[in-house]
N, C-alpha and C. Protein backbone atom coordinates (compact mmCIF):
# COMPACT_ATOMS: atom_id res chain seq x y z
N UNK A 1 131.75 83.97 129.20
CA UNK A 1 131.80 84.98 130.24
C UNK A 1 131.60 86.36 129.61
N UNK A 2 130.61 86.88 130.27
CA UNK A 2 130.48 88.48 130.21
C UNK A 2 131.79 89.12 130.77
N UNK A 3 132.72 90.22 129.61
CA UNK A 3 133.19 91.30 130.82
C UNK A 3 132.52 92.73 130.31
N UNK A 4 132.32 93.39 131.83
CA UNK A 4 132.03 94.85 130.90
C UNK A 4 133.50 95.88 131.86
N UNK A 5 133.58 96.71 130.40
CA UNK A 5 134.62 97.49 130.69
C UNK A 5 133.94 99.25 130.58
N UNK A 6 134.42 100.01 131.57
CA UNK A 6 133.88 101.20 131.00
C UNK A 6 134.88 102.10 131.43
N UNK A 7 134.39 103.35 130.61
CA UNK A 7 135.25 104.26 130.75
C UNK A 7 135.47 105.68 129.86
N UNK A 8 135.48 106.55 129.61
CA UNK A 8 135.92 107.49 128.57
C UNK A 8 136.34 107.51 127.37
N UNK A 9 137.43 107.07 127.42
CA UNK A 9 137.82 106.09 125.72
C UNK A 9 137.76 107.20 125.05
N UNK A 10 138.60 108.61 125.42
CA UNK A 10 138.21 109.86 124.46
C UNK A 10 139.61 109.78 123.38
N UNK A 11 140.61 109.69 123.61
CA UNK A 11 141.56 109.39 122.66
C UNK A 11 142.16 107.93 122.92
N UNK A 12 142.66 107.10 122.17
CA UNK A 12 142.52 106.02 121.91
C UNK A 12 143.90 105.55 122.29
N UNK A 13 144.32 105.02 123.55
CA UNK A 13 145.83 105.13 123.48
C UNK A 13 146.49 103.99 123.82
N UNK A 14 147.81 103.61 124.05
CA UNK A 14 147.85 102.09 124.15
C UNK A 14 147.44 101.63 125.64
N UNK A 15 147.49 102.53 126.47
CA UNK A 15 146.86 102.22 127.94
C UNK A 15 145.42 101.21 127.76
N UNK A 16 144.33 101.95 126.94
CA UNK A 16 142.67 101.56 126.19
C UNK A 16 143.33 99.87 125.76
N UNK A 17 144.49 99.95 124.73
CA UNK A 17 144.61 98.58 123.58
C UNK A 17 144.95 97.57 124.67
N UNK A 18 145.89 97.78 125.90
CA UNK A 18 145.99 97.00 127.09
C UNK A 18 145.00 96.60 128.00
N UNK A 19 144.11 97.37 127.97
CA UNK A 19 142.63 97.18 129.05
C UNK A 19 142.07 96.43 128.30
N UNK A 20 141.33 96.49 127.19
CA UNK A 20 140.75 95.48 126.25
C UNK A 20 141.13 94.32 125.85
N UNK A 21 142.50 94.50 125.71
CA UNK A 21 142.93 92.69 125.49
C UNK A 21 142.78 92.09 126.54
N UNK A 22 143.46 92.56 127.67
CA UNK A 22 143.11 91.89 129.00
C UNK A 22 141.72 91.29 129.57
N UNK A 23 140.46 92.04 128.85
CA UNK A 23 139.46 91.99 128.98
C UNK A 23 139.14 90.94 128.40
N UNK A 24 139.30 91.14 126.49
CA UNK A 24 138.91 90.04 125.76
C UNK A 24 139.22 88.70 126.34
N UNK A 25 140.73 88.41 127.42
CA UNK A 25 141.39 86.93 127.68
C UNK A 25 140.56 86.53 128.54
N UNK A 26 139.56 87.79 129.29
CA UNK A 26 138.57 86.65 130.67
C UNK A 26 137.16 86.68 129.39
N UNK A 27 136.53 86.85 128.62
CA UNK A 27 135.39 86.99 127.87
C UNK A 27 135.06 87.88 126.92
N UNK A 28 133.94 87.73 126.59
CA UNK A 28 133.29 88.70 125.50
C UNK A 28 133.22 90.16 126.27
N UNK A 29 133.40 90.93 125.49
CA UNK A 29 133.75 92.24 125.80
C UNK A 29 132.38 93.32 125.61
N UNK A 30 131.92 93.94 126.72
CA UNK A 30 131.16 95.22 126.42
C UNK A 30 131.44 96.29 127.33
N UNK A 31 131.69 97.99 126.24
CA UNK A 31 132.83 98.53 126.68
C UNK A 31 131.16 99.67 127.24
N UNK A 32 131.17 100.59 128.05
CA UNK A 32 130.31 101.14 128.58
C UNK A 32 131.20 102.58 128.34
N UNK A 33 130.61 103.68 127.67
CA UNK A 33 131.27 104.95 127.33
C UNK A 33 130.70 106.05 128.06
N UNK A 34 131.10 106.64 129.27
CA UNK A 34 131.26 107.33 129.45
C UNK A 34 129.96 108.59 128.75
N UNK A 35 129.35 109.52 129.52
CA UNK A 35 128.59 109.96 128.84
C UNK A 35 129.00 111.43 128.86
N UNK A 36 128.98 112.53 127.50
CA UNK A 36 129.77 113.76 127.71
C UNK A 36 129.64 114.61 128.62
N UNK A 37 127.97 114.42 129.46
CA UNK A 37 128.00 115.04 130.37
C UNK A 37 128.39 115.10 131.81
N UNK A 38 128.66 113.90 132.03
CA UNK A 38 128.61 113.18 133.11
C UNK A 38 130.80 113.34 133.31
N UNK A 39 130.71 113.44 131.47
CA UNK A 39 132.56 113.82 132.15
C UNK A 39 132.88 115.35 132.29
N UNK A 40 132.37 116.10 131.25
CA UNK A 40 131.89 117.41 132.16
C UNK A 40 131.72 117.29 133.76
N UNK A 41 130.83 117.20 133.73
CA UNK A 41 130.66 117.15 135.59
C UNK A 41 131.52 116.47 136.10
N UNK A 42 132.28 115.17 136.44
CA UNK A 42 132.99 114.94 136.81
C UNK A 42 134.43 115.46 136.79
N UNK A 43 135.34 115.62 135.16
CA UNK A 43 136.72 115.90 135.22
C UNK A 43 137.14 117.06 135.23
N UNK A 44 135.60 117.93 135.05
CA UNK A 44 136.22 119.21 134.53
C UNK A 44 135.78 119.86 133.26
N UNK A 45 136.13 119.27 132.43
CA UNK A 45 136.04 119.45 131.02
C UNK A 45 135.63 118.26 129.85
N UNK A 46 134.90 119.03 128.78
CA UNK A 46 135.03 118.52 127.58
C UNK A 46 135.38 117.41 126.76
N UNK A 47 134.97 116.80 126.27
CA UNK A 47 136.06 115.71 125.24
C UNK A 47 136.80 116.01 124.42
N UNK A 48 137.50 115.29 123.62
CA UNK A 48 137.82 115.69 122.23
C UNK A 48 136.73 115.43 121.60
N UNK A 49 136.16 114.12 121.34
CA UNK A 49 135.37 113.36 120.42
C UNK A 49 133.86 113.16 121.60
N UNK A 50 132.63 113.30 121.04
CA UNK A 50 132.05 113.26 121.21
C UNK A 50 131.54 112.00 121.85
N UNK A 51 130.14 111.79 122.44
CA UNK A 51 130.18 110.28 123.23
C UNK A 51 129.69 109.38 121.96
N UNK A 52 129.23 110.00 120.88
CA UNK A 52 129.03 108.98 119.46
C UNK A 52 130.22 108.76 118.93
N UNK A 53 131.14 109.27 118.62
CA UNK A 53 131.98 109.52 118.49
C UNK A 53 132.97 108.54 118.69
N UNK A 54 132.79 108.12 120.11
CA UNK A 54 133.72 107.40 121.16
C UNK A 54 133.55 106.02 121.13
N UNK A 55 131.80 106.37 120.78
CA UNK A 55 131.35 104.78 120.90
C UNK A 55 131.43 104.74 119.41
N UNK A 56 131.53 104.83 118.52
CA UNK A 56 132.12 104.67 116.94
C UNK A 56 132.98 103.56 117.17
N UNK A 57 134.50 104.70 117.45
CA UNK A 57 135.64 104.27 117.57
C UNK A 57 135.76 103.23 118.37
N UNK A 58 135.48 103.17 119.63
CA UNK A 58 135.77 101.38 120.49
C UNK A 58 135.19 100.38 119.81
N UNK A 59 134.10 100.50 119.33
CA UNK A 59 133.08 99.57 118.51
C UNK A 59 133.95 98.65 117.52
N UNK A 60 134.86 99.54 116.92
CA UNK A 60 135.11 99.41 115.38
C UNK A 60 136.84 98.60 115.97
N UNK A 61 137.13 98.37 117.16
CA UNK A 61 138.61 97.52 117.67
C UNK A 61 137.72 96.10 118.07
N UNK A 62 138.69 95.40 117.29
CA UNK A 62 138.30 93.73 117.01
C UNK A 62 138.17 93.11 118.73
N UNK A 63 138.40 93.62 119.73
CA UNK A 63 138.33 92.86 121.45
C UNK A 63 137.16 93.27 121.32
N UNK A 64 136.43 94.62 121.07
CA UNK A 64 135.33 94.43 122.09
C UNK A 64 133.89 94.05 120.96
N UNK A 65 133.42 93.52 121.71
CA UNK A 65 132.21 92.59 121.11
C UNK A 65 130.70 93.99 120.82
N UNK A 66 130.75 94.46 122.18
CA UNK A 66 129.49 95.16 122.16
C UNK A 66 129.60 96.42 122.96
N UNK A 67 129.04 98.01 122.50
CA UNK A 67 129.42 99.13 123.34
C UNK A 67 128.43 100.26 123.17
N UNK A 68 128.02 100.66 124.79
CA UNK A 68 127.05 101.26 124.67
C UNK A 68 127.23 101.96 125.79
N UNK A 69 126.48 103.57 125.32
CA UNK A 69 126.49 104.43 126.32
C UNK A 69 125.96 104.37 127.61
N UNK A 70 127.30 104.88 128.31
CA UNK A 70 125.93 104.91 130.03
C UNK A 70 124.91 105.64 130.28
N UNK A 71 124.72 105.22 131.28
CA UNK A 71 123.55 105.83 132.05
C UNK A 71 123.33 106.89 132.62
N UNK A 72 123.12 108.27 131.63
CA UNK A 72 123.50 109.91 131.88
C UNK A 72 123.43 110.46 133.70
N UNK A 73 122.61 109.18 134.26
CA UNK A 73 122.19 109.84 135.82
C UNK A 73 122.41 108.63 136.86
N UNK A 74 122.77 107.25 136.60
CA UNK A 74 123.24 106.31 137.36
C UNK A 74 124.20 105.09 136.79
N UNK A 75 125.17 105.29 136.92
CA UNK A 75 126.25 104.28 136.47
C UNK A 75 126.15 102.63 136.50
N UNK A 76 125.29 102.67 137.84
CA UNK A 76 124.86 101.29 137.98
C UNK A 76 124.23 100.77 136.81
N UNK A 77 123.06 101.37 136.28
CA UNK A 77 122.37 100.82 135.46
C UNK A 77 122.72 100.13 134.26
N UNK A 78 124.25 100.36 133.94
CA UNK A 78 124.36 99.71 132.80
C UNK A 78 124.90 98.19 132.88
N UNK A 79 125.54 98.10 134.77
CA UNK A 79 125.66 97.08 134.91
C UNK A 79 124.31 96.12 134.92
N UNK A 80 123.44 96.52 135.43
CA UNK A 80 122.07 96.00 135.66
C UNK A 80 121.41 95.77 134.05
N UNK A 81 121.81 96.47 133.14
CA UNK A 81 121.63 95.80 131.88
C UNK A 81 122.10 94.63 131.25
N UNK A 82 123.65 95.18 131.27
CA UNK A 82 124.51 93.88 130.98
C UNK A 82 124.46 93.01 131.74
N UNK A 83 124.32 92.55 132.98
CA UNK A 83 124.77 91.51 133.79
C UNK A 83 125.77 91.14 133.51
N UNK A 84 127.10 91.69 133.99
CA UNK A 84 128.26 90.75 133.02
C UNK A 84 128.59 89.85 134.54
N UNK A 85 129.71 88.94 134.07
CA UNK A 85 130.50 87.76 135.19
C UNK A 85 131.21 88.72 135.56
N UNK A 86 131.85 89.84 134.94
CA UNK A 86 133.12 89.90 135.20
C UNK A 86 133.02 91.32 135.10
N UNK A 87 133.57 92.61 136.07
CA UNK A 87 133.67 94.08 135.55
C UNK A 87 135.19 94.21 135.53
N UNK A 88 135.46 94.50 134.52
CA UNK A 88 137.59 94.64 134.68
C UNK A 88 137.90 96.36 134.79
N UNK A 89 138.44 96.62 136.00
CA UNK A 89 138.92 97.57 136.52
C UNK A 89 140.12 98.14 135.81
N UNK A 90 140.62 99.76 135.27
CA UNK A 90 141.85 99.99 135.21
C UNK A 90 142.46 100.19 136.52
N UNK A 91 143.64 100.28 136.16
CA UNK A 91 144.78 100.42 137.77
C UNK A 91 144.29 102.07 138.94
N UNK A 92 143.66 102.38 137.74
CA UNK A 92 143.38 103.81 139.08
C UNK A 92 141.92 104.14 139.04
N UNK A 93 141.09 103.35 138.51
CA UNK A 93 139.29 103.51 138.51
C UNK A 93 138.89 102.89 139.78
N UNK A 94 137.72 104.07 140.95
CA UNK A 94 137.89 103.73 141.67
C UNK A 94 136.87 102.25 141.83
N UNK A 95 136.70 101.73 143.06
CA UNK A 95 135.61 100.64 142.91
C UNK A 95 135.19 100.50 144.54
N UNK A 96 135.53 101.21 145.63
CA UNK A 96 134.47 101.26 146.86
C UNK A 96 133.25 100.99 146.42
N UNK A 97 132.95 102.04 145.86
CA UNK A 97 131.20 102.23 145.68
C UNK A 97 130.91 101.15 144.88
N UNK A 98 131.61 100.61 143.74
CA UNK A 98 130.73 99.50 143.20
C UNK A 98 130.45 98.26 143.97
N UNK A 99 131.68 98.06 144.66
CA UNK A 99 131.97 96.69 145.31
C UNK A 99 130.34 96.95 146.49
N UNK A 100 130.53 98.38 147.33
CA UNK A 100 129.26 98.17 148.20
C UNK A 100 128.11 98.05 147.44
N UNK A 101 127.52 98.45 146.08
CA UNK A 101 126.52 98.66 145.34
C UNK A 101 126.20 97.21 145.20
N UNK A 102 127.05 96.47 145.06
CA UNK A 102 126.95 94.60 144.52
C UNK A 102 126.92 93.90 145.63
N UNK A 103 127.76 94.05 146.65
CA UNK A 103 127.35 93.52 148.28
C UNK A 103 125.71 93.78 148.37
N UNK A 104 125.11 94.73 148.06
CA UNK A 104 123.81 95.11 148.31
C UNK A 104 122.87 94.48 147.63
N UNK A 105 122.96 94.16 146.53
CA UNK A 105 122.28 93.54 145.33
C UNK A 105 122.62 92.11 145.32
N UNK A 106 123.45 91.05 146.46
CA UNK A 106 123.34 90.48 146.41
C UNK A 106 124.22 90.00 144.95
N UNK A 107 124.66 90.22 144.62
CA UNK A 107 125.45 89.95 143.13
C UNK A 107 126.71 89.35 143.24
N UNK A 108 126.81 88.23 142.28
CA UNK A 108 127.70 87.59 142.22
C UNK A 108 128.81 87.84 141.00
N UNK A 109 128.77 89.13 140.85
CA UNK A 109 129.92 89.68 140.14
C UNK A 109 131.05 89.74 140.41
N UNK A 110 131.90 89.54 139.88
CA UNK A 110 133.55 89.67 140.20
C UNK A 110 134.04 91.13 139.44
N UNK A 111 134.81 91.63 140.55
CA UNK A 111 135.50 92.67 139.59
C UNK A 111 136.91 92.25 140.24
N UNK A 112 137.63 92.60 139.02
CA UNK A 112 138.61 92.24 138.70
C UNK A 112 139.29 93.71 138.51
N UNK A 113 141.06 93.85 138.66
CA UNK A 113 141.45 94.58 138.10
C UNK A 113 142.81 94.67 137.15
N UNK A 114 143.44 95.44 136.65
CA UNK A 114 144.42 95.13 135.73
C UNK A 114 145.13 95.54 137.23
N UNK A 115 146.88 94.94 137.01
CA UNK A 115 147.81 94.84 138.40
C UNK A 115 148.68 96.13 137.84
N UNK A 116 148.56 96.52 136.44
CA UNK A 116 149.67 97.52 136.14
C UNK A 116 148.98 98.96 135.50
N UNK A 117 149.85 99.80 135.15
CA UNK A 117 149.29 100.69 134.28
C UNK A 117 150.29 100.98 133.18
N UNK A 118 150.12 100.92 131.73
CA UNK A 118 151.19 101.06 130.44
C UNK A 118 151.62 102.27 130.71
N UNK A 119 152.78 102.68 131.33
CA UNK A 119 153.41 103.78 131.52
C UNK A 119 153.94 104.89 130.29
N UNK A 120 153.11 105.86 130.87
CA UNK A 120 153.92 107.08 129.47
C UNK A 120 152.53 107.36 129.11
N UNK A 121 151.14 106.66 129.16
CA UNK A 121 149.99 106.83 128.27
C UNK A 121 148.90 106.82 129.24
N UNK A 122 148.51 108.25 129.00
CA UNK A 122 147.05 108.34 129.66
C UNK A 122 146.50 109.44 128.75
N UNK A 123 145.05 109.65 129.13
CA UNK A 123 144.07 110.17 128.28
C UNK A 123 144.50 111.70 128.20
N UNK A 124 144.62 111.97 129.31
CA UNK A 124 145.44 113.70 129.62
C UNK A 124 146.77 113.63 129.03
N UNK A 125 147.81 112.65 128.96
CA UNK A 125 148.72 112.98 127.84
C UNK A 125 148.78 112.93 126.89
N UNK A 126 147.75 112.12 126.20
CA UNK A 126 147.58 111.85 124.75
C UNK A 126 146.53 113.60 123.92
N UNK A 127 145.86 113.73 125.14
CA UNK A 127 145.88 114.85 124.71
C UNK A 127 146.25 116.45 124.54
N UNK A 128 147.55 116.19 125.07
CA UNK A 128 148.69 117.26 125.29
C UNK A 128 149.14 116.89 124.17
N UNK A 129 149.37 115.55 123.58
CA UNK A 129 150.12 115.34 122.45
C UNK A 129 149.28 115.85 121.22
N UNK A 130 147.58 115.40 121.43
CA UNK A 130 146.92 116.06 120.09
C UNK A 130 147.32 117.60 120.66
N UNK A 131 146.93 118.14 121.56
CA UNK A 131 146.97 119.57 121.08
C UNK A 131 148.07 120.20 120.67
N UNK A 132 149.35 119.71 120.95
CA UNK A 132 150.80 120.42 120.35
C UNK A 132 150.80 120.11 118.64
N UNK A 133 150.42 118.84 118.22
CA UNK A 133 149.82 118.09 116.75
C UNK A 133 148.68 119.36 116.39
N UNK A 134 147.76 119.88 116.69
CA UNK A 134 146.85 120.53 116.27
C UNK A 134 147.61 122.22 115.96
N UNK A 135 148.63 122.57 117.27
CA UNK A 135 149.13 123.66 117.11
C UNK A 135 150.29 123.81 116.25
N UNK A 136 150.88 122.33 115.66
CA UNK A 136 151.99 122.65 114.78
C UNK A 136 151.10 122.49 113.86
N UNK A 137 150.20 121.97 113.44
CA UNK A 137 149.76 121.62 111.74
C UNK A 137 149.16 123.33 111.85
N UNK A 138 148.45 124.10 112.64
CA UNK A 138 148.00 125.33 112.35
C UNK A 138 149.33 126.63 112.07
N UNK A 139 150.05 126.31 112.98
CA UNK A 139 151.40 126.82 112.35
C UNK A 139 151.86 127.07 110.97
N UNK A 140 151.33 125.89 110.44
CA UNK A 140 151.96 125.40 108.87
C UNK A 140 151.42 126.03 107.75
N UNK A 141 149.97 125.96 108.16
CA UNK A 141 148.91 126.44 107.53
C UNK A 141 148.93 127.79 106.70
């Protein structure tokens, strides 16, 4: 079984190490990263780590098999590359639009989602935590 997982993956936190195992237990894993511009436009802001960067780092954790950047101007497309069995959802990624995108296409994809979220860890707190880490080591300095 194909799963593809996607997402930002800008700091690495145990929320990410929970989505991926979960992933690895339905199949082979390909993680879809988020592209820097596209999170610009969407969240607001910036990364920490760049989208090479990002895709380095997921690459290099033993769950996921294969990881590659999206599709700077349609999200779909990377499903339409991969064909996976399986797309595994986090607890708050939305999925209206995919579910109608695959009704349409006729696709026999399953998406799936995780039932929880690892409490205490998200991408916006982990990076409150680097930046207080960045402002005490400059302190020191």
């Amino acid at each position: 079984m194909k799963v593809l997982v996607a997402g930002t993956f800008d700091i690495i936190h145990p929320g990410h190490i929970y989505l991926l195992t979960e992933a690895e237990r339905l199949g082979d894993v390909t993680v879809v990263i988020a592209r820097d511009e596209n999170v610009k436009r969407i969240k607001g802001h910036a990364t920490v780590f760049t989208e090479d960067e990002r895709k380095l780092i997921v690459g290099s954790l033993r769950m996921v098999k294969d990881v590659v950047l999206g599709d700077p101007e349609d999200f779909f497309a990377s499903v339409q590359l991969i064909r996976p069995d399986i797309i595994l959802l986090g607890p708050d990624q939305g999925d209206e639009w995919l579910r109608e995108r695959l009704a349409r296409e006729h696709s026999d994809i399953r998406i799936e989602r995780l039932p929880k979220r690892v409490e205490k860890y998200s991408s916006t707190k982990a990076k409150a935590l680097f930046k207080r880490i960045t402002e005490t080591k400059e302190c020191r300095e």
